[in-house]
C-alpha atoms as a PDB file:
ATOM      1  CA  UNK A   1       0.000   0.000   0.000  1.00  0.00           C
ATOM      2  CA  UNK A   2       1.532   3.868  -1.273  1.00  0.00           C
ATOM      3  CA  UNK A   3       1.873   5.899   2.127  1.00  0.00           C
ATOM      4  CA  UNK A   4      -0.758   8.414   1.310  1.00  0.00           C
ATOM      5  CA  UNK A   5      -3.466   5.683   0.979  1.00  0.00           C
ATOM      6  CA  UNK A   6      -2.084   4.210   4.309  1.00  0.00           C
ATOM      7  CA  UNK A   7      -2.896   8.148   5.306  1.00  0.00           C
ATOM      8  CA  UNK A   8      -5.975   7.908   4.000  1.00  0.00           C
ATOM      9  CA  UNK A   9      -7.400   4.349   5.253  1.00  0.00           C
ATOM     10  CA  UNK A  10      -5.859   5.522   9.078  1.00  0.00           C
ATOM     11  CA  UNK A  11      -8.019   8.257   8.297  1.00  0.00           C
ATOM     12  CA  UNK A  12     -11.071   6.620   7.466  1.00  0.00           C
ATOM     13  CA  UNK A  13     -10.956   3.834  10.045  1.00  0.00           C
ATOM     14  CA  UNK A  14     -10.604   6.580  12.589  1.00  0.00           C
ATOM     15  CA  UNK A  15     -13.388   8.274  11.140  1.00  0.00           C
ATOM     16  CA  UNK A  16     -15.740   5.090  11.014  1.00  0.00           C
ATOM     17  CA  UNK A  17     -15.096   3.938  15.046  1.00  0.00           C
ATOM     18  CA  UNK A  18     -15.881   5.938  17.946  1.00  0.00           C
ATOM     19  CA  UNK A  19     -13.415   4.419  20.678  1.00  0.00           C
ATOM     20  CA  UNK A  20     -10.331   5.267  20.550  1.00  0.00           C
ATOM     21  CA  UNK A  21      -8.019   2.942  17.622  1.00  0.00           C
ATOM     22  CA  UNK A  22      -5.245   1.754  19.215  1.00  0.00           C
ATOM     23  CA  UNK A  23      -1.911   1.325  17.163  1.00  0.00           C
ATOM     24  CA  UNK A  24      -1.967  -2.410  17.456  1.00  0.00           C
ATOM     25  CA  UNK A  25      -5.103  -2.438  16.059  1.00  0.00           C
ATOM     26  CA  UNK A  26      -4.702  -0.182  13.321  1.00  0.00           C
ATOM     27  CA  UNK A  27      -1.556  -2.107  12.345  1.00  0.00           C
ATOM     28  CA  UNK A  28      -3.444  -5.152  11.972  1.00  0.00           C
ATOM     29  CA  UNK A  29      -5.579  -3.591   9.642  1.00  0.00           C
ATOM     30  CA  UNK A  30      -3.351  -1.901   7.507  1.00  0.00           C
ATOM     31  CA  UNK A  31      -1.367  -4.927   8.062  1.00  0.00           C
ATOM     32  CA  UNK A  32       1.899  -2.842   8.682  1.00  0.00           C
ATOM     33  CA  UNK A  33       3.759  -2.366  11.901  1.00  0.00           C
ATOM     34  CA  UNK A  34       3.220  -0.569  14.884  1.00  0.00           C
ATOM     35  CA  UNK A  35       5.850   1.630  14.125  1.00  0.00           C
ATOM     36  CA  UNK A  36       5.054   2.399  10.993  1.00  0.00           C
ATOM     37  CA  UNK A  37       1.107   3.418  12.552  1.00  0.00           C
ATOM     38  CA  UNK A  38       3.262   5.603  15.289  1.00  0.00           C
ATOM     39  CA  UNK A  39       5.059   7.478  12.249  1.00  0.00           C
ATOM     40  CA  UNK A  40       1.844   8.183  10.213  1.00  0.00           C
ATOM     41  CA  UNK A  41      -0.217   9.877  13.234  1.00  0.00           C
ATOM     42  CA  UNK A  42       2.688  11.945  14.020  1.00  0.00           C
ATOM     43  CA  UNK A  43       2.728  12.597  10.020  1.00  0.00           C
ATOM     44  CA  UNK A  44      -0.977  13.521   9.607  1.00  0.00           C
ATOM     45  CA  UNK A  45      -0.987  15.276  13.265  1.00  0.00           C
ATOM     46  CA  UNK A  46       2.068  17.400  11.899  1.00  0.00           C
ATOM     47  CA  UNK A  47      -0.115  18.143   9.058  1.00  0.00           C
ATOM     48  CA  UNK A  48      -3.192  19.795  11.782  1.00  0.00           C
ATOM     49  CA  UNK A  49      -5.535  16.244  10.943  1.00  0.00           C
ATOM     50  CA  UNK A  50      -7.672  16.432  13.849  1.00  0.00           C
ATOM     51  CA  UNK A  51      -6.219  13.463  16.153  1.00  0.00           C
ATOM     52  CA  UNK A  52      -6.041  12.815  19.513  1.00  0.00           C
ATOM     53  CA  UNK A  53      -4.734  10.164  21.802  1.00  0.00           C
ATOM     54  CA  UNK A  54      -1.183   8.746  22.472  1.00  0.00           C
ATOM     55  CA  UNK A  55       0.666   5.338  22.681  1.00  0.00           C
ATOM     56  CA  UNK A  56      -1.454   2.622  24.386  1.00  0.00           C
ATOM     57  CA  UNK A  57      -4.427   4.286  24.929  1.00  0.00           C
ATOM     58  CA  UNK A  58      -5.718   4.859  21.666  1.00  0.00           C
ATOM     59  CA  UNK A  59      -6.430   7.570  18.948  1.00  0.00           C
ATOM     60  CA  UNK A  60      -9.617   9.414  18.134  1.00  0.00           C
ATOM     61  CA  UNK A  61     -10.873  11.731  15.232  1.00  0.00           C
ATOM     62  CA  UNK A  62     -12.267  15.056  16.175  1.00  0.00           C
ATOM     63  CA  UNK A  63     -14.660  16.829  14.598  1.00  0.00           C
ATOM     64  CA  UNK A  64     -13.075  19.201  11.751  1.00  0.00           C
ATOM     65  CA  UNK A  65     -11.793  17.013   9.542  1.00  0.00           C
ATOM     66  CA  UNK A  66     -12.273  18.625   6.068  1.00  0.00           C
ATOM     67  CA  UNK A  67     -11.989  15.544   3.063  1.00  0.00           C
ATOM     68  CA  UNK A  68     -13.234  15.308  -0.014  1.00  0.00           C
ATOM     69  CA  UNK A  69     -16.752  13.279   0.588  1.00  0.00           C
ATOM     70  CA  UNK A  70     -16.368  10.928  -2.671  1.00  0.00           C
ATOM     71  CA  UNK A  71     -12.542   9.611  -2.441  1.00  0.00           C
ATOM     72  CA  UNK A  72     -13.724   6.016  -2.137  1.00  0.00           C
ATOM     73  CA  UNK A  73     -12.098   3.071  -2.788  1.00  0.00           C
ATOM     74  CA  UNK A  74     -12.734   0.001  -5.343  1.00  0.00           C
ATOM     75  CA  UNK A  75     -14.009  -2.089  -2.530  1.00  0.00           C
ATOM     76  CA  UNK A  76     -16.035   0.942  -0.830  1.00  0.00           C
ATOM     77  CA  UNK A  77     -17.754   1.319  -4.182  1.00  0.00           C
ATOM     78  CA  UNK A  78     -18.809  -2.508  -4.906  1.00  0.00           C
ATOM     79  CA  UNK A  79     -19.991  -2.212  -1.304  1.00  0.00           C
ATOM     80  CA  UNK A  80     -22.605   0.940  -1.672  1.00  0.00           C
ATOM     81  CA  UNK A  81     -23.455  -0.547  -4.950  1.00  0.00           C
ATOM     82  CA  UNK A  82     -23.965  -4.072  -4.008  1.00  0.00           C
ATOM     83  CA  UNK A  83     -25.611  -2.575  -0.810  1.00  0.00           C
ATOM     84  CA  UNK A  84     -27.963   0.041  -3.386  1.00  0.00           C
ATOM     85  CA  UNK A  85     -28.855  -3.338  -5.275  1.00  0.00           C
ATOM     86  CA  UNK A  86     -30.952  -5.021  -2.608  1.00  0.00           C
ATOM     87  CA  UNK A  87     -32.559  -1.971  -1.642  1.00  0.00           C
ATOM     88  CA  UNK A  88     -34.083  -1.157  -4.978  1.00  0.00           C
ATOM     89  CA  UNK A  89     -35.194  -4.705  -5.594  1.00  0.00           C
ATOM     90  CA  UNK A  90     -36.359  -5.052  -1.877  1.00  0.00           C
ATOM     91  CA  UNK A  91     -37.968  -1.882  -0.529  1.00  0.00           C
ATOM     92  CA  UNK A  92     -40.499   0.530  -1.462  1.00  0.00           C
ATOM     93  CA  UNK A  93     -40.589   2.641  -3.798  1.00  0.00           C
ATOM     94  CA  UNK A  94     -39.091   5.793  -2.250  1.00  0.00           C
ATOM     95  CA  UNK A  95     -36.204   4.380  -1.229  1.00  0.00           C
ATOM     96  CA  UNK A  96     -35.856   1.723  -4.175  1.00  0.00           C
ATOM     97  CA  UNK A  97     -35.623   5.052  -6.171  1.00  0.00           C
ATOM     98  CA  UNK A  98     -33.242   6.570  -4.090  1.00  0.00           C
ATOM     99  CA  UNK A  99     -30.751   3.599  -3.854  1.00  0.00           C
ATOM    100  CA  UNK A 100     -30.811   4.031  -7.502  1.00  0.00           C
ATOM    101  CA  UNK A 101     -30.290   7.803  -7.612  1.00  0.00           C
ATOM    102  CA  UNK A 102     -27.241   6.622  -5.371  1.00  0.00           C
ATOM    103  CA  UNK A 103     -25.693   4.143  -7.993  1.00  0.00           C
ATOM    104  CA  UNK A 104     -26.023   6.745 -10.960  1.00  0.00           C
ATOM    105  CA  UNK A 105     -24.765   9.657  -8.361  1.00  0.00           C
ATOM    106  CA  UNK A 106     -21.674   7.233  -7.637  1.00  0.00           C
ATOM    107  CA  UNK A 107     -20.830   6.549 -11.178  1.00  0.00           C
ATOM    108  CA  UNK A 108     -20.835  10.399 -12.268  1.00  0.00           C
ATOM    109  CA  UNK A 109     -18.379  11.215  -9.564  1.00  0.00           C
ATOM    110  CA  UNK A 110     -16.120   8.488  -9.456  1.00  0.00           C
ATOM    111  CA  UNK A 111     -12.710   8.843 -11.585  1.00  0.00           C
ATOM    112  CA  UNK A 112     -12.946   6.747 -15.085  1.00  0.00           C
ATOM    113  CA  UNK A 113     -10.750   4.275 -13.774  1.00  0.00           C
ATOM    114  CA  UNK A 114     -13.575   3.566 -11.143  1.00  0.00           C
ATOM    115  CA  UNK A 115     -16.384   3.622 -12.976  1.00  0.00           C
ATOM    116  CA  UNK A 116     -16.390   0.404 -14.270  1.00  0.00           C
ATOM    117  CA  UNK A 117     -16.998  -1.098 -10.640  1.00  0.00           C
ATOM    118  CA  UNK A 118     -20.357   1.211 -10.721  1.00  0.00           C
ATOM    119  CA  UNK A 119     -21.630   0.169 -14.756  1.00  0.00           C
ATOM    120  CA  UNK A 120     -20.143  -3.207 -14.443  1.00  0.00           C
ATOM    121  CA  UNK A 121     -20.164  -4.562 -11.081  1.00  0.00           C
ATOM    122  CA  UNK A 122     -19.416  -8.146 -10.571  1.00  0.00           C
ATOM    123  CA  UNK A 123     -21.511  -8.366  -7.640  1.00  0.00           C
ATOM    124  CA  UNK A 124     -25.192  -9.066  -7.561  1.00  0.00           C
ATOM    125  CA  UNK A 125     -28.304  -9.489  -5.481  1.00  0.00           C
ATOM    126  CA  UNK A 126     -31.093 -11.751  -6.929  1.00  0.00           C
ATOM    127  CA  UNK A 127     -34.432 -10.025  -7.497  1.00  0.00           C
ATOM    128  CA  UNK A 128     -37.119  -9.628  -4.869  1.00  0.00           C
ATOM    129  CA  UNK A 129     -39.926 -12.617  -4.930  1.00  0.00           C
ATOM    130  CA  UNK A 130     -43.062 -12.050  -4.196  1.00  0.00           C
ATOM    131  CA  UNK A 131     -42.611  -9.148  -2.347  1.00  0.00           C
ATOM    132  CA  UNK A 132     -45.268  -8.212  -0.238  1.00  0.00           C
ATOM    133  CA  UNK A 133     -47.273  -4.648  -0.088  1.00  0.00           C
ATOM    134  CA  UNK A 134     -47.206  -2.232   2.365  1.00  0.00           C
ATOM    135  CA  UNK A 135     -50.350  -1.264   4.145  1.00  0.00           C
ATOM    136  CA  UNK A 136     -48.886   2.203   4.523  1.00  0.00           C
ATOM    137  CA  UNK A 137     -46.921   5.092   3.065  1.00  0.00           C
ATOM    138  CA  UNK A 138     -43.417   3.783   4.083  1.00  0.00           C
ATOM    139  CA  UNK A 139     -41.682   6.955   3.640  1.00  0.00           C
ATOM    140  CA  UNK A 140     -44.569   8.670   6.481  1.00  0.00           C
ATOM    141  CA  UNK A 141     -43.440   6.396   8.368  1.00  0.00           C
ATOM    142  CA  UNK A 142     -39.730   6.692   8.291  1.00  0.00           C
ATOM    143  CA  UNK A 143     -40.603  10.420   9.106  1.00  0.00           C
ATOM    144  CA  UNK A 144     -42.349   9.377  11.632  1.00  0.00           C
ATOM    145  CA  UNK A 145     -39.431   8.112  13.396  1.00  0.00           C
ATOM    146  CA  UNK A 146     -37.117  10.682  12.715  1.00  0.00           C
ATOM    147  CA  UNK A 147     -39.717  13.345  14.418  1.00  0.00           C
ATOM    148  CA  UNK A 148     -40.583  11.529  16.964  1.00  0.00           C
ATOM    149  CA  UNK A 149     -44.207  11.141  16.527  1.00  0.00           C
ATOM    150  CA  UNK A 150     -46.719   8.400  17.388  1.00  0.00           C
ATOM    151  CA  UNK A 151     -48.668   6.137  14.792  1.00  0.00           C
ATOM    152  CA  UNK A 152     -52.367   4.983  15.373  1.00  0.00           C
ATOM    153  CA  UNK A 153     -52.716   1.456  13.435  1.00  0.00           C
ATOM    154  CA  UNK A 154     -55.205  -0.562  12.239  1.00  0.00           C
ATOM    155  CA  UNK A 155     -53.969  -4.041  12.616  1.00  0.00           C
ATOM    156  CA  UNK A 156     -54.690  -7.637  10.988  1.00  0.00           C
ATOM    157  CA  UNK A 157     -52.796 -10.441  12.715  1.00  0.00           C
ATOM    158  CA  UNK A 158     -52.290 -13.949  11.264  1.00  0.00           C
ATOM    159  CA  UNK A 159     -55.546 -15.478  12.672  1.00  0.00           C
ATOM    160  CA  UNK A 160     -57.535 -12.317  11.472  1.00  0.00           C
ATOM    161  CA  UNK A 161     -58.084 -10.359  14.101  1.00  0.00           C
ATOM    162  CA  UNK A 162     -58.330  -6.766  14.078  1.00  0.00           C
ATOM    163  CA  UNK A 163     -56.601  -4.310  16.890  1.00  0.00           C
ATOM    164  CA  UNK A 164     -56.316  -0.966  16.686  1.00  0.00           C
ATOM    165  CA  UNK A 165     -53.157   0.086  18.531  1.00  0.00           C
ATOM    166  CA  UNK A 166     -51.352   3.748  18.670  1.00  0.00           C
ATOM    167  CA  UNK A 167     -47.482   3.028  18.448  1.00  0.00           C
ATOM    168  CA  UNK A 168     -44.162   4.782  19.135  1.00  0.00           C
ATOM    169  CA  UNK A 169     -42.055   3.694  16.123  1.00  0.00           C
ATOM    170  CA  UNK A 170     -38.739   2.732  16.489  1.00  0.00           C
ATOM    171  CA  UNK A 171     -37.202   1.288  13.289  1.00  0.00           C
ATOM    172  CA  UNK A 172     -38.436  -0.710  10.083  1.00  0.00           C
ATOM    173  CA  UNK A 173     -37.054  -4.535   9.838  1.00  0.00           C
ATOM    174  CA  UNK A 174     -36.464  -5.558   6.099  1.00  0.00           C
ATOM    175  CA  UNK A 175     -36.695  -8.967   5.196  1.00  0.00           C
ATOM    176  CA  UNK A 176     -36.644 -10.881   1.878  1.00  0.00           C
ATOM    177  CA  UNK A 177     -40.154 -10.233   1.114  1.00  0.00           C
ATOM    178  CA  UNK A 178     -41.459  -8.686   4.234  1.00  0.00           C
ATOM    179  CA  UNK A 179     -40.840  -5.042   6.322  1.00  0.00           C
ATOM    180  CA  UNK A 180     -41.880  -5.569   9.655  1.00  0.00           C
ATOM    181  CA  UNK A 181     -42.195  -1.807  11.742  1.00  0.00           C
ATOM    182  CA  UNK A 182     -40.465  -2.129  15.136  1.00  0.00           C
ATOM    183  CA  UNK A 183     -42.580  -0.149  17.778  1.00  0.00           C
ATOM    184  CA  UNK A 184     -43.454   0.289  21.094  1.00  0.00           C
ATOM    185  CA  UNK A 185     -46.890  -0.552  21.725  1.00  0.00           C
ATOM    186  CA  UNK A 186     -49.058   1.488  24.004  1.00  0.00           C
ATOM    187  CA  UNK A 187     -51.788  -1.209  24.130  1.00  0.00           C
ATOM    188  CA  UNK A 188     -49.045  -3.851  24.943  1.00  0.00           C
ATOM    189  CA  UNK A 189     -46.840  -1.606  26.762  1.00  0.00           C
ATOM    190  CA  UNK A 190     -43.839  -3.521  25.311  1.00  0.00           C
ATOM    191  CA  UNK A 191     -41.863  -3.334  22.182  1.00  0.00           C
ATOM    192  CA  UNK A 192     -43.666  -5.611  19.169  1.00  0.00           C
ATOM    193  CA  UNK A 193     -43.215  -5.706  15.579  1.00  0.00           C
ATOM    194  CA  UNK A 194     -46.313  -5.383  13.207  1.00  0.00           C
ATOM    195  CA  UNK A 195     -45.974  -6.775   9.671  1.00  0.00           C
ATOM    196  CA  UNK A 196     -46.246  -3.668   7.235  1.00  0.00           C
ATOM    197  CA  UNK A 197     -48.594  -5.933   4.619  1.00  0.00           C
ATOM    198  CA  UNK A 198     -51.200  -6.562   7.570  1.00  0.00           C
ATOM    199  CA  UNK A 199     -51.902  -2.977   8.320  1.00  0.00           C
ATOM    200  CA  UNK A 200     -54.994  -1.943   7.124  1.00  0.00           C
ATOM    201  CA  UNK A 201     -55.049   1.752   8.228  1.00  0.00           C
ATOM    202  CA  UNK A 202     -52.211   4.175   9.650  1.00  0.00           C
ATOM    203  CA  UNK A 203     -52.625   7.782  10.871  1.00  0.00           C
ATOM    204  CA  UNK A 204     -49.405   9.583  11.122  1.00  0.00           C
ATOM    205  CA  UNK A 205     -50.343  11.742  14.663  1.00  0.00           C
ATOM    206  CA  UNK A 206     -48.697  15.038  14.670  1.00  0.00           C
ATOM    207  CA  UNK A 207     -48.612  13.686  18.612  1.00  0.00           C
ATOM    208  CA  UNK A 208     -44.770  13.389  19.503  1.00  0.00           C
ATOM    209  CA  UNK A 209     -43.997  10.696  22.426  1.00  0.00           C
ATOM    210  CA  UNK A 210     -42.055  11.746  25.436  1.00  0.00           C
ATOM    211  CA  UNK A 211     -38.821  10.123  24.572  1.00  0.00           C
ATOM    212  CA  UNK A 212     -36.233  11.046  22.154  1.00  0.00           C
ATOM    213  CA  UNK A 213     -36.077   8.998  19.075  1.00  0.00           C
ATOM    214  CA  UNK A 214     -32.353   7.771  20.306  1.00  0.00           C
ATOM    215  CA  UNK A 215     -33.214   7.363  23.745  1.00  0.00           C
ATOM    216  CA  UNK A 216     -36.571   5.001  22.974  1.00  0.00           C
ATOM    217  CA  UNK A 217     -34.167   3.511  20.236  1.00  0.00           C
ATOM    218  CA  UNK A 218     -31.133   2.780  22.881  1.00  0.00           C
ATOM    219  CA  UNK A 219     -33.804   0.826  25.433  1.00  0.00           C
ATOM    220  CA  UNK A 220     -34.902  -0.928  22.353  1.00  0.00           C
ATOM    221  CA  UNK A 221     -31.632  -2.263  22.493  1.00  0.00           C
ATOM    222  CA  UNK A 222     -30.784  -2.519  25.648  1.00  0.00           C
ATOM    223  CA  UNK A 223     -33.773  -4.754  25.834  1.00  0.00           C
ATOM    224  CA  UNK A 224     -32.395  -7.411  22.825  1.00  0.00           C
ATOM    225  CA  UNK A 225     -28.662  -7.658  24.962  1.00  0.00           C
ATOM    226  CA  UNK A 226     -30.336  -8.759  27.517  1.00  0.00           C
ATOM    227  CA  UNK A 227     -31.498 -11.372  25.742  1.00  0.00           C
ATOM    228  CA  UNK A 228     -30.104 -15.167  26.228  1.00  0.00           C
ATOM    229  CA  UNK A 229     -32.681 -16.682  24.104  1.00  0.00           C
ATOM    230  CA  UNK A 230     -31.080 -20.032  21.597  1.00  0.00           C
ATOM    231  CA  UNK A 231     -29.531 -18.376  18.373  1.00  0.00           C
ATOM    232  CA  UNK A 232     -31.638 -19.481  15.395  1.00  0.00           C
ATOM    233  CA  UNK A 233     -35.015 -19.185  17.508  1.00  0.00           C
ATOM    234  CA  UNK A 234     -34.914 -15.553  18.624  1.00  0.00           C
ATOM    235  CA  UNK A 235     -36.906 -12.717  17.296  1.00  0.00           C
ATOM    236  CA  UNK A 236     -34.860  -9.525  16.947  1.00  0.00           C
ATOM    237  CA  UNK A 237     -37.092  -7.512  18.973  1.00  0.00           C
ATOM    238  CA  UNK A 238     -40.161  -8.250  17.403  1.00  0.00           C
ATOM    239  CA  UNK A 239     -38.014  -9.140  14.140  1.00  0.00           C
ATOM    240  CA  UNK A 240     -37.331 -12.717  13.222  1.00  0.00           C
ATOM    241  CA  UNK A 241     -33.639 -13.375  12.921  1.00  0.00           C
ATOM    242  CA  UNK A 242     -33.558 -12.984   9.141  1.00  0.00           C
ATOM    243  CA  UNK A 243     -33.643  -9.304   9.359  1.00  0.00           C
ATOM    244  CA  UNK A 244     -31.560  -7.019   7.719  1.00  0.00           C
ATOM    245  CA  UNK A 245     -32.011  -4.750  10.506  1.00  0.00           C
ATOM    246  CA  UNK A 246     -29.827  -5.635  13.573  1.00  0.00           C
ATOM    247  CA  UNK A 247     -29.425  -9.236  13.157  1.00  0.00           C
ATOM    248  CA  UNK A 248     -27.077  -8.942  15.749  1.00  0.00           C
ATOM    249  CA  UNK A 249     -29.161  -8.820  18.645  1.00  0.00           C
ATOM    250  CA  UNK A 250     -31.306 -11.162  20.172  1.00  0.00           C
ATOM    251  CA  UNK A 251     -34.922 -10.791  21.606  1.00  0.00           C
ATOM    252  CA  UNK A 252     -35.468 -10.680  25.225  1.00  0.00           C
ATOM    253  CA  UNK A 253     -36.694 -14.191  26.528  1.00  0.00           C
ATOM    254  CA  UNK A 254     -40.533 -14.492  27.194  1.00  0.00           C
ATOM    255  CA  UNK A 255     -40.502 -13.870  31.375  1.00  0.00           C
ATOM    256  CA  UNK A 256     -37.788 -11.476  31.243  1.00  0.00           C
ATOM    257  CA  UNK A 257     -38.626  -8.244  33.264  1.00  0.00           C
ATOM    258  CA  UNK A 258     -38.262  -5.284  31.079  1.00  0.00           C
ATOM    259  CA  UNK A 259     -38.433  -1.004  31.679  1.00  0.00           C
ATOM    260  CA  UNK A 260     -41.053   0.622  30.034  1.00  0.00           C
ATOM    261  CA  UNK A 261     -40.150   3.677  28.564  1.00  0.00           C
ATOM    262  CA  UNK A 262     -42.265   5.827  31.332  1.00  0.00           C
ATOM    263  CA  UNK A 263     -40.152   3.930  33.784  1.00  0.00           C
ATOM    264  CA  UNK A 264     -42.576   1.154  35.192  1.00  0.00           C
ATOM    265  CA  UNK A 265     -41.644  -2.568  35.118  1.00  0.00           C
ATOM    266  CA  UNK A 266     -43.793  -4.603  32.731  1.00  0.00           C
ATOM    267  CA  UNK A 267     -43.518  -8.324  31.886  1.00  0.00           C
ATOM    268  CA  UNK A 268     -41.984  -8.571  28.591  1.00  0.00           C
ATOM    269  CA  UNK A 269     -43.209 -11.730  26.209  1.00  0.00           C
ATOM    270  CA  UNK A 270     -40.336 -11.105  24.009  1.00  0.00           C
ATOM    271  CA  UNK A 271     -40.748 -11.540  20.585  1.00  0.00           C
ATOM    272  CA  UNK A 272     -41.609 -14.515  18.506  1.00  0.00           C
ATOM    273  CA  UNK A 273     -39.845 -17.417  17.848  1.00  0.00           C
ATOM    274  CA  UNK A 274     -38.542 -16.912  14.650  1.00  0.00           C
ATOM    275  CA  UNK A 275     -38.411 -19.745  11.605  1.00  0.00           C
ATOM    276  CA  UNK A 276     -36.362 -20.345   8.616  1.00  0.00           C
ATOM    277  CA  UNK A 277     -37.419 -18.465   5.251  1.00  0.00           C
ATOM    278  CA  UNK A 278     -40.569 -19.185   3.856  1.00  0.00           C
ATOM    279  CA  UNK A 279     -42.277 -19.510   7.227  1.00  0.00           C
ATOM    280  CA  UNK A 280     -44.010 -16.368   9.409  1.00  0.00           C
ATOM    281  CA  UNK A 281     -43.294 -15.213  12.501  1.00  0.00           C
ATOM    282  CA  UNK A 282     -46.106 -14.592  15.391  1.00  0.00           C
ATOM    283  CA  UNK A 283     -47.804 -11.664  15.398  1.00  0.00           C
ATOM    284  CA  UNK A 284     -46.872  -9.002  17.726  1.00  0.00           C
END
């Protein structure tokens, strides 16, 4: 690797993790030495890059940083396209629109010599199969969450039985043919998922709930590390374990003993055992 992409990548791994890097660890990825890392920091700190730590603790990026936004490399590129791919062939339309904007965006900007990995990727995503519609305007909903604001639903579970429930969205759970909207339910007083095909009516309440989106999203998760439900039959939150979203975390077991957001304990159920493709998950 040329020193000024080593430069470069130290700057961009930085950038990308918010502990501090130590040099160890930045060696191994540049797979250099440690001395080497110790020389470059000095090199870009010499230069007024924006980093701060010292040997054995760790380096950070501070805010300031001024780099050009599109310097990516080969492999950053067949990741946002390859990335871009599933999300037109797998979400709705707003987005699948936008991930395409993205892939035409990336190959007007990119230097010739890169724009063959954007026209003529060699990475692919099969397309969607019988993806199922939405019940509701997807992109309301992702607004939704970023405000803040509460959603009343109309709800049709897998036995057919209506609910009407007013939620606190959280995040939306894509799956290969599914989106499943992660909320917390003030009927249920828990967390629950609610497929987005089975909702039969949505109104987006200009109502905000009293957490902030980050803080109702953190106990979301706080609520799945807890979990010590079997890998391979745990929900993610509500989401079976097939979900794009956070596939990471587990659900929390059925008697666990969760916080409510207002800060009252309420039994948990969990969230549904979760099956292989092809097969659905409970209702929430």
């Amino acid at each position: 690797m040329r020193r000024a992409d080593r430069l470069f990548q130290i700057i961009q791994i930085l950038r990308r993790t918010p502990r501090p890097m130590t040099a160890e660890a930045l060696a191994a990825e540049l797979e250099t030495s440690k001395r080497t890392v110790y020389r470059d920091i000095a090199d870009l700190i010499g230069q007024r890059v924006p980093i701060r730590g010292e040997a054995g603790i760790g380096y950070v990026l501070q805010a300031g940083l001024d780099l050009p936004p599109l310097m990516l490399t080969p492999d950053e590129i067949e990741a946002a396209v390859l990335g871009a791919q599933w999300v037109a062939r797998h979400s709705d339309p707003a987005l699948a629109r936008a991930a395409q904007d993205l892939i035409a965006k990336i190959g007007a900007v990119v230097p010739e010599r890169l724009r063959p990995y954007v026209l003529e990727p060699v990475t692919e995503t099969p397309p969607a199969r019988s993806l199922a519609a939405d019940g509701l305007d997807m992109g309301r909903v992702r607004a939704q969450i970023h405000a803040g604001r509460k959603i009343a639903l109309r709800y049709r579970d897998e036995q057919g039985r209506d609910s009407e429930r007013v939620v606190w969205p959280v995040t939306v759970g894509y799956l290969e043919t599914v989106r499943h909207l992660v909320a917390w339910c003030e009927l249920r007083q828990d967390f629950r998922s609610f497929r987005t095909d089975r909702v039969i009516a949505a109104g987006f309440l200009d109502e905000r709930y009293p957490e902030r989106p980050s803080a109702l999203r953190a106990k979301w998760r706080r609520t799945l590390t807890r979990s010590a439900t079997t890998i391979g039959e745990a929900a993610v939150g509500g989401l079976p374990p097939q979900s794009v979203v956070s596939t990471s975390y587990s659900a929390p077991a059925r008697d666990e003993i969760s916080n409510a957001p207002g800060g009252q304990p309420v039994a948990s159920s969990g969230g549904a055992a979760g099956r292989t493709r092809g097969t659905r998950p409970r209702e929430r």
